[in-house]
Protein backbone atom coordinates (compact mmCIF):
# COMPACT_ATOMS: atom_id res chain seq x y z
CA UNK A 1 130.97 116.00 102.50
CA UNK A 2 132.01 114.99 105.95
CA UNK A 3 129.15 114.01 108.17
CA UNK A 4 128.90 113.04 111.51
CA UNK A 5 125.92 111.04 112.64
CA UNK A 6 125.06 111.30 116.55
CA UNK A 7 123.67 108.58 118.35
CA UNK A 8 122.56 108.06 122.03
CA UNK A 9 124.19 104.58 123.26
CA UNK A 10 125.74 102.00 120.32
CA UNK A 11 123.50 99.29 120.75
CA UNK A 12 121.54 96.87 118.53
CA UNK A 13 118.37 98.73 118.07
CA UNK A 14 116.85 100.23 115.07
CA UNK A 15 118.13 103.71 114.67
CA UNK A 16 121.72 102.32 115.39
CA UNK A 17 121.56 99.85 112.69
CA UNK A 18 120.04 102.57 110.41
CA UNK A 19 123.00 104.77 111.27
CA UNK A 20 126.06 102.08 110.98
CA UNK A 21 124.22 101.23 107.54
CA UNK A 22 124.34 104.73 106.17
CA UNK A 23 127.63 105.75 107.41
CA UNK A 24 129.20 102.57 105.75
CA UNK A 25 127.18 103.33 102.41
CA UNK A 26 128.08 107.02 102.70
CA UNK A 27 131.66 106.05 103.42
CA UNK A 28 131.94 104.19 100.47
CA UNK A 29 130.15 107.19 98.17
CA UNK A 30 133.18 108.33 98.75
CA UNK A 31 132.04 111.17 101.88
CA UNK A 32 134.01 111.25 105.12
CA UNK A 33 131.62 109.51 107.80
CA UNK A 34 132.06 109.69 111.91
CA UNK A 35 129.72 107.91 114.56
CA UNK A 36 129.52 109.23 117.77
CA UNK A 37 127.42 108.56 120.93
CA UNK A 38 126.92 110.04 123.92
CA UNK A 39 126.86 106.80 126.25
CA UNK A 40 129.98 103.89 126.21
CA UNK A 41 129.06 101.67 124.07
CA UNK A 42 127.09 98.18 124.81
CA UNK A 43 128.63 94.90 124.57
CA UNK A 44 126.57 93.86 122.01
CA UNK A 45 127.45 96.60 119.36
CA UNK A 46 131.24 95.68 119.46
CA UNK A 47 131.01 93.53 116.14
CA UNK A 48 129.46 97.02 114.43
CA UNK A 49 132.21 99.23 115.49
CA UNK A 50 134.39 96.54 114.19
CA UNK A 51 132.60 96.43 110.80
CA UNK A 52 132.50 100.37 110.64
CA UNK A 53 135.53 100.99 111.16
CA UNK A 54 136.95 98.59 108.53
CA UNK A 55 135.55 100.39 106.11
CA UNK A 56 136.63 103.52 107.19
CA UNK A 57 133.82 104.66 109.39
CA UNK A 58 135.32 106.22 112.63
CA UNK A 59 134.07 105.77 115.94
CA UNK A 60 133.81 108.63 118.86
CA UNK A 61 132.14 106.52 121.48
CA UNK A 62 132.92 107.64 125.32
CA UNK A 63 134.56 105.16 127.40
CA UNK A 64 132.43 105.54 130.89
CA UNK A 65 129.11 107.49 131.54
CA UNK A 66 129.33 111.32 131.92
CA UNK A 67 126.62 113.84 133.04
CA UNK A 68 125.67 116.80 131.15
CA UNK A 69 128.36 118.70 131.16
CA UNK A 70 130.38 115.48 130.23
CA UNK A 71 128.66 114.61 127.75
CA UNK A 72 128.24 118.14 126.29
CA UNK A 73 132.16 118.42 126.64
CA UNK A 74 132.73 115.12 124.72
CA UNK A 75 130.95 115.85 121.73
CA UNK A 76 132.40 119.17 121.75
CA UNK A 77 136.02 117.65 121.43
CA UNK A 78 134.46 115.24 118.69
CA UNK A 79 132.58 118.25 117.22
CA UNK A 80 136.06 120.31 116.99
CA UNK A 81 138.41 117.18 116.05
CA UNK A 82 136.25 115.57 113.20
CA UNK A 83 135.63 118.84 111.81
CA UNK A 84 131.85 118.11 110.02
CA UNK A 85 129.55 120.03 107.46
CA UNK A 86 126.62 118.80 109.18
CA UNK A 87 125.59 116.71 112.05
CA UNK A 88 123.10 114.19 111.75
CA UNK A 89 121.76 113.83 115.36
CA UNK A 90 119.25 110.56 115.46
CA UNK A 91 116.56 110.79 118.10
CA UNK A 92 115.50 113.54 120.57
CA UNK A 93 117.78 113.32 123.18
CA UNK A 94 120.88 113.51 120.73
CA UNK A 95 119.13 116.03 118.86
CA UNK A 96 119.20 118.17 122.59
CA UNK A 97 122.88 117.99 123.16
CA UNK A 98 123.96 118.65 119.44
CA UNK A 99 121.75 121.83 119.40
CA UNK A 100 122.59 122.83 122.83
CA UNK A 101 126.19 123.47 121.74
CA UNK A 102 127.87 127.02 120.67
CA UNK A 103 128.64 125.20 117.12
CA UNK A 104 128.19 127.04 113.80
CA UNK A 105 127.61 123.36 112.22
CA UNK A 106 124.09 122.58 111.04
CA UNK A 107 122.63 120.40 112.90
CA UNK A 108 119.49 117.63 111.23
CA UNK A 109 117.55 116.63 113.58
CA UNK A 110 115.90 112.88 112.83
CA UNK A 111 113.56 111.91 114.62
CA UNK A 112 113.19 107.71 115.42
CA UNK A 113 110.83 107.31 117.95
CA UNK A 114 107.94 104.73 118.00
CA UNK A 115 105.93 107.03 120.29
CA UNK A 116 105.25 110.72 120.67
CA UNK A 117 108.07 112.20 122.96
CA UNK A 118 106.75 115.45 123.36
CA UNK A 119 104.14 114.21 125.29
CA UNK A 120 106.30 115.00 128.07
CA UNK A 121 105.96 118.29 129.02
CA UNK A 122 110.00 119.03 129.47
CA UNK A 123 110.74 117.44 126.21
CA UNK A 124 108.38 120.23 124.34
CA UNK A 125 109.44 123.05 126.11
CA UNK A 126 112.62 122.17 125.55
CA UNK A 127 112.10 121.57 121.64
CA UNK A 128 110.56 124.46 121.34
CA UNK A 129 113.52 126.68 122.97
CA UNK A 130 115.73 124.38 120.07
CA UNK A 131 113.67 124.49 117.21
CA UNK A 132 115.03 126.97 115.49
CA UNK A 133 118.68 125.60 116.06
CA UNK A 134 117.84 122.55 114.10
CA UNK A 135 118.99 123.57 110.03
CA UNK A 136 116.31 120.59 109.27
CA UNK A 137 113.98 118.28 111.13
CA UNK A 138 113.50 114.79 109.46
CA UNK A 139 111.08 112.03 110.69
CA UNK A 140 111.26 108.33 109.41
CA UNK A 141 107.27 108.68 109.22
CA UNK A 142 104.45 110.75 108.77
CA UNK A 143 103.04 110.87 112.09
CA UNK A 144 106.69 111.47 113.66
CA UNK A 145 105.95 114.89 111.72
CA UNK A 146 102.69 115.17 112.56
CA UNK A 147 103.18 114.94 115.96
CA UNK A 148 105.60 117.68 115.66
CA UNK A 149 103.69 120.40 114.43
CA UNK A 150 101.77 119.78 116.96
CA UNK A 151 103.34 119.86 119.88
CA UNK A 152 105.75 122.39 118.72
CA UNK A 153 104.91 123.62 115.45
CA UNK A 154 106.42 124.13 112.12
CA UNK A 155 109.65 124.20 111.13
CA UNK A 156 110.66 125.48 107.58
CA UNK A 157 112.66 122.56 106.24
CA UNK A 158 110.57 119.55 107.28
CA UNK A 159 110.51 116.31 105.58
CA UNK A 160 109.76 112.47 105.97
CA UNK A 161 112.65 110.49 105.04
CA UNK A 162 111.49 106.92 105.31
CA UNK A 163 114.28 104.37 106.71
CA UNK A 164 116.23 101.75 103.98
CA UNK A 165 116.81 98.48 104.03
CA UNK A 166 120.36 97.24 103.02
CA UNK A 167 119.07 94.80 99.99
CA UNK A 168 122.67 92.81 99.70
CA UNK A 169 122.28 91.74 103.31
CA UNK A 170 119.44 89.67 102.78
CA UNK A 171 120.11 88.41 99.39
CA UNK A 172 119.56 85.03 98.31
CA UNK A 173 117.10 84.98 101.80
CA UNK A 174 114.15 84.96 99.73
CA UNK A 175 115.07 81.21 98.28
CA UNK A 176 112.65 78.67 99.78
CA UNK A 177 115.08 76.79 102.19
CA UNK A 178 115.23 73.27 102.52
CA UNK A 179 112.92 71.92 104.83
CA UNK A 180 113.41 71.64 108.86
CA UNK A 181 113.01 69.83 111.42
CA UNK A 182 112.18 72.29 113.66
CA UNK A 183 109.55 75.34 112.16
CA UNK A 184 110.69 78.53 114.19
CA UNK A 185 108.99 81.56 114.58
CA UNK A 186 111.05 84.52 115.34
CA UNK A 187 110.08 88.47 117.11
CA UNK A 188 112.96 90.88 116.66
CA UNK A 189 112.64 93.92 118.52
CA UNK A 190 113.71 96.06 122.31
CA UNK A 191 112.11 93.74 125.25
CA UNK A 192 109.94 96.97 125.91
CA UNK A 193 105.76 96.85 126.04
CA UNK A 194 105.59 98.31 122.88
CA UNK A 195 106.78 95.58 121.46
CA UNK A 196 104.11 93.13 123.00
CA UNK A 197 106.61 90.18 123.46
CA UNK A 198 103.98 88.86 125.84
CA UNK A 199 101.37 88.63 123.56
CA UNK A 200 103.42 86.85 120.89
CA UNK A 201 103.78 84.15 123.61
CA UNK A 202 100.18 83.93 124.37
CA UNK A 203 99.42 83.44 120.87
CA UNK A 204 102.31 80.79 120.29
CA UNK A 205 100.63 78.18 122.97
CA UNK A 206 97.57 78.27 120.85
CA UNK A 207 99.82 77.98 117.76
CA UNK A 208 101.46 74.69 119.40
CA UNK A 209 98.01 72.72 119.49
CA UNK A 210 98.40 72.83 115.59
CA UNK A 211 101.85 72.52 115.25
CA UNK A 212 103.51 70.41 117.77
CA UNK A 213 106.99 70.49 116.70
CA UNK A 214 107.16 74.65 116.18
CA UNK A 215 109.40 76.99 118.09
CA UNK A 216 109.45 80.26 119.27
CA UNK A 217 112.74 82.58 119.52
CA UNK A 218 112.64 86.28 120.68
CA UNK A 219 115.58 88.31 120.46
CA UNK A 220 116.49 92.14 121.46
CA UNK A 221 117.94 94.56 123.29
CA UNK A 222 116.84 94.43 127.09
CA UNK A 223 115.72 97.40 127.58
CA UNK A 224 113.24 96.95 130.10
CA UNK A 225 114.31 94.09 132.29
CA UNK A 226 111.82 93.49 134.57
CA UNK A 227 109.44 93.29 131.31
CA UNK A 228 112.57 90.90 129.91
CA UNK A 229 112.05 88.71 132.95
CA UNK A 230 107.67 88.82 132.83
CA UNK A 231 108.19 87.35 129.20
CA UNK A 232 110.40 83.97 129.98
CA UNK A 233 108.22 83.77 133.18
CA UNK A 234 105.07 83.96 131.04
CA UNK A 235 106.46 80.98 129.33
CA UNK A 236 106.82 79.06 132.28
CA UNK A 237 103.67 80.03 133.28
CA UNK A 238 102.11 78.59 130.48
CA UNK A 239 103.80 75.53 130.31
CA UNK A 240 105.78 75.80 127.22
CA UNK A 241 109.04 77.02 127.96
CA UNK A 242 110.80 74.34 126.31
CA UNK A 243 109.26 75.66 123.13
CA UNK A 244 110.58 79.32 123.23
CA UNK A 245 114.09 80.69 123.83
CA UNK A 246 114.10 84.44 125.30
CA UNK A 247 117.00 85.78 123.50
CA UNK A 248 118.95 89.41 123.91
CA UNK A 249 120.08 91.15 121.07
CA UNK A 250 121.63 89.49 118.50
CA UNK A 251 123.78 90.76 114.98
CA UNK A 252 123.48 88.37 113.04
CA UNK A 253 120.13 89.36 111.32
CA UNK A 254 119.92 87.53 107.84
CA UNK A 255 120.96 84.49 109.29
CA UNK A 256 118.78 84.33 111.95
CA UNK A 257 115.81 85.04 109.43
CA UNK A 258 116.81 82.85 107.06
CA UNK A 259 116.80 79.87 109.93
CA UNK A 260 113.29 80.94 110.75
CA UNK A 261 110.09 80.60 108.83
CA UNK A 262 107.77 82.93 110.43
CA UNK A 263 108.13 87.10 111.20
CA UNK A 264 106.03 88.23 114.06
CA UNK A 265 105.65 91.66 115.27
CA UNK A 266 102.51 92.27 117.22
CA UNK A 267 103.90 96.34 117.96
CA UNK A 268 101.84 98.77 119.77
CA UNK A 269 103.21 101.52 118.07
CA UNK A 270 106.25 102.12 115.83
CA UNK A 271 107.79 104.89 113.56
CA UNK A 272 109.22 103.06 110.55
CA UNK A 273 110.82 99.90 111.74
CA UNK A 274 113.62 98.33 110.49
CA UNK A 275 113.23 95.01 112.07
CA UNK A 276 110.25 95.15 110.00
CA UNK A 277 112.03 96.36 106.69
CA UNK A 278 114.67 93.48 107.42
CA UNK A 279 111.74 90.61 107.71
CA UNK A 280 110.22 91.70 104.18
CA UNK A 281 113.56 92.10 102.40
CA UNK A 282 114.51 88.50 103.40
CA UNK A 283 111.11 87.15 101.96
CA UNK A 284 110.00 85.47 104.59
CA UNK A 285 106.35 85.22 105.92
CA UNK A 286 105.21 88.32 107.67
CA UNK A 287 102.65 88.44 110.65
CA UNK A 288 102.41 91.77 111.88
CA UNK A 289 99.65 94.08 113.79
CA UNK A 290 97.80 97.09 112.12
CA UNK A 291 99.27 100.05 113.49
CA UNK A 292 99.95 102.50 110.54
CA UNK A 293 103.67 101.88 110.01
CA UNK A 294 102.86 98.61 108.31
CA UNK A 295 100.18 99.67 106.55
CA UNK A 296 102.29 99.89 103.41
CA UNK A 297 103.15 96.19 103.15
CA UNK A 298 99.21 95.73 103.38
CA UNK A 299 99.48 94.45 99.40
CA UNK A 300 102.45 92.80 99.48
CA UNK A 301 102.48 88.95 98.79
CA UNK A 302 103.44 86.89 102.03
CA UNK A 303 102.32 89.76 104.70
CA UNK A 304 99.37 89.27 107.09
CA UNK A 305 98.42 92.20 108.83
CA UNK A 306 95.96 91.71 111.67
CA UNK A 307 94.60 92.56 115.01
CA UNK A 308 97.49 91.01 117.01
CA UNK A 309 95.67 91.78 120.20
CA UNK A 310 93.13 88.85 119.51
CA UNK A 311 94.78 85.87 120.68
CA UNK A 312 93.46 83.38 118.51
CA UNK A 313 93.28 85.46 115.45
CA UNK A 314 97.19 86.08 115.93
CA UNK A 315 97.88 82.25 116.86
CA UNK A 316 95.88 81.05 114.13
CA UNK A 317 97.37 83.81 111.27
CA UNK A 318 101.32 82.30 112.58
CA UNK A 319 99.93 78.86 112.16
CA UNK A 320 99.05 79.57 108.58
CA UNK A 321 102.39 81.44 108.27
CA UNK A 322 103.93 78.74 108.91
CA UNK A 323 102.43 76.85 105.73
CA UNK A 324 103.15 79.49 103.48
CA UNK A 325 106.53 80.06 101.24
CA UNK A 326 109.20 82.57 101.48
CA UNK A 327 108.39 85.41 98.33
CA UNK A 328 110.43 87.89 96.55
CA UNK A 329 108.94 91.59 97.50
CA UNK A 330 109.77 94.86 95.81
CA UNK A 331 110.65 97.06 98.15
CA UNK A 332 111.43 99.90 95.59
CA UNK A 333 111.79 103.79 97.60
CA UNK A 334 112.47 101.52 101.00
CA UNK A 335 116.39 100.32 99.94
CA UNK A 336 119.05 102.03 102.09
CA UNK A 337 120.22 103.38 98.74
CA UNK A 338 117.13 105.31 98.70
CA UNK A 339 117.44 106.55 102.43
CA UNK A 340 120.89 107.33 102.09
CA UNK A 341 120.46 109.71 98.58
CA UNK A 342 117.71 111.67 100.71
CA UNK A 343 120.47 112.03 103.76
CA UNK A 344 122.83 113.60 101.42
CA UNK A 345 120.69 115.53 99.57
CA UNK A 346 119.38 117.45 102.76
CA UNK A 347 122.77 117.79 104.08
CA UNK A 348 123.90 119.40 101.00
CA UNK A 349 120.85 121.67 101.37
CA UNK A 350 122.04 122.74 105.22
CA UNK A 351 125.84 123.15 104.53
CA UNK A 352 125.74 123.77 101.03
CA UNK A 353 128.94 121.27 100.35
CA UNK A 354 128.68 119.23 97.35
């Protein structure tokens, strides 16, 4: 099987990590496995390319921005030089360009997003003209589906493919540390609204009046600056800016978790995130909001899920967080050996390659 997987920019978000994950475990399942994007490439996704293409991943990334026809051009050339059975294209936008192409190639769309893009009226006019182009249309939840057949309708292959966690990353993460001086709580996720950075900070001055000595770290892509620069001014505002570090995006994922003792994610809205997935492979404490998207960690041990938009509830669920152990969790049907058998069993499906 070779497969291509299309992304929009190489960056250190969630679908990205998803796709260098797969690719890597596809690559070593013995398939050949490209990445390609249709923006250059951001600084902070360097160390990825580096670790894809050392094991044999390659990497189609333009070198400067394009417009339409650019970019339409580009993946053409990558299209006609990599030579796939199917395209994997992640998120709408990607999922536009690859169908919008004179290809014979079946093209998956896989749809990522936290909200409901075809909301916008362009979007489902344009899905709609593409539907039929896509061989297969796979959301990482339920309501990504959901929200398709409504807006556009159905499509007859269809399926939810929830997104894996890479297990081996994170092993040995769910040992209780050794104790620190310093008790950090950490927010991984795109400096974006959705996320509710803000919130998190609110509820970490309240946490402070119970424990002095903790600390706060956020770290993501900056995707929204000016809502980047309202969260370290919020700190300020507050007075406790020497108690939380407003980070950018960062690689380095286990380690960072396993430095931290506390998970937050207060999330407006999410499809199936793996900042999320990460935090509960690594066994550390979880304190999350109730959108839908966590509801299946509800049971497991170590996970609060609460109404992150009450202040004090939040600040007082991170202060007991902070008291509690790291846990072992099964995450059984959620491992990115799971995600990446369903990949290759639709694209088998679409281009009929074994």
């Amino acid at each position: 099987m070779r497969a291509l997987h299309l992304i929009w920019v190489p960056r250190l978000s969630g679908a990205e990590v998803l796709v260098k994950d797969l690719a890597m475990l596809q690559k070593a399942q013995g398939h050949a496995v490209c990445v390609a994007a249709l923006y250059p490439e951001q600084a902070d996704f360097a160390a990825f390319r580096g670790e894809l293409e050392r094991n044999g991943v390659s990497c189609s990334f333009p070198v400067r921005r394009s417009g339409v026809v650019g970019k339409l051009w580009g993946l053409h050339r990558t299209i006609r030089d990599f030579k796939p059975d199917v395209v994997f294209a992640h998120a709408t936008i990607p999922a536009f360009y690859a169908r919008a192409l004179p290809i014979r190639v079946p093209v998956v769309y896989v749809m990522h997003s936290a909200t409901n893009d075809f909301g916008r009226a362009l979007f489902r006019w344009i899905e709609r003209s593409l539907s039929r182009r896509a061989s297969a249309v796979i959301g990482v939840s339920r309501t990504n589906v959901e929200d398709y057949r409504t807006a556009v309708g159905s499509h007859p292959l269809m399926t939810v493919i929830p997104n894996g966690v890479d297990m081996a990353r994170f092993a040995g993460n769910a040992r209780e540390a050794a104790p620190r001086p310093v008790r950090q709580i950490v927010q991984i996720g795109r400096y974006t609204a959705v996320k509710d950075q803000m919130q998190t900070v609110r509820a970490f001055k309240e946490v402070l009046e119970h424990a002095p000595d903790a600390r706060l770290v956020l770290y993501g892509v900056i995707e929204d600056p000016a809502y980047h620069a309202a969260v370290a001014a919020l700190a300020g505002e507050l007075g406790i800016a020497d108690h939380v570090d407003v980070q950018g995006p960062r690689s380095d994922i286990p380690a960072i978790l396993a430095a931290s003792q506390v998970f937050a994610m207060p999330s407006r809205s999410e499809a199936h995130s793996i900042a999320f997935l990460e935090a509960l492979a690594s066994g550390i404490p979880v304190v999350a909001s109730t959108i839908p998207a966590f509801a299946f960690a509800r049971t497991l041990p170590g996970v609060q899920l609460i109404d992150t938009n009450d202040t004090q509830s939040y600040a007082s669920a991170l202060a007991a967080a902070l008291r509690q152990r790291r846990v072992q969790r099964n995450l059984d049907g959620l491992t990115l050996a799971d995600t990446a058998d369903r990949y290759i069993q639709i694209a088998r499906q679409v281009a009929r390659v074994t």
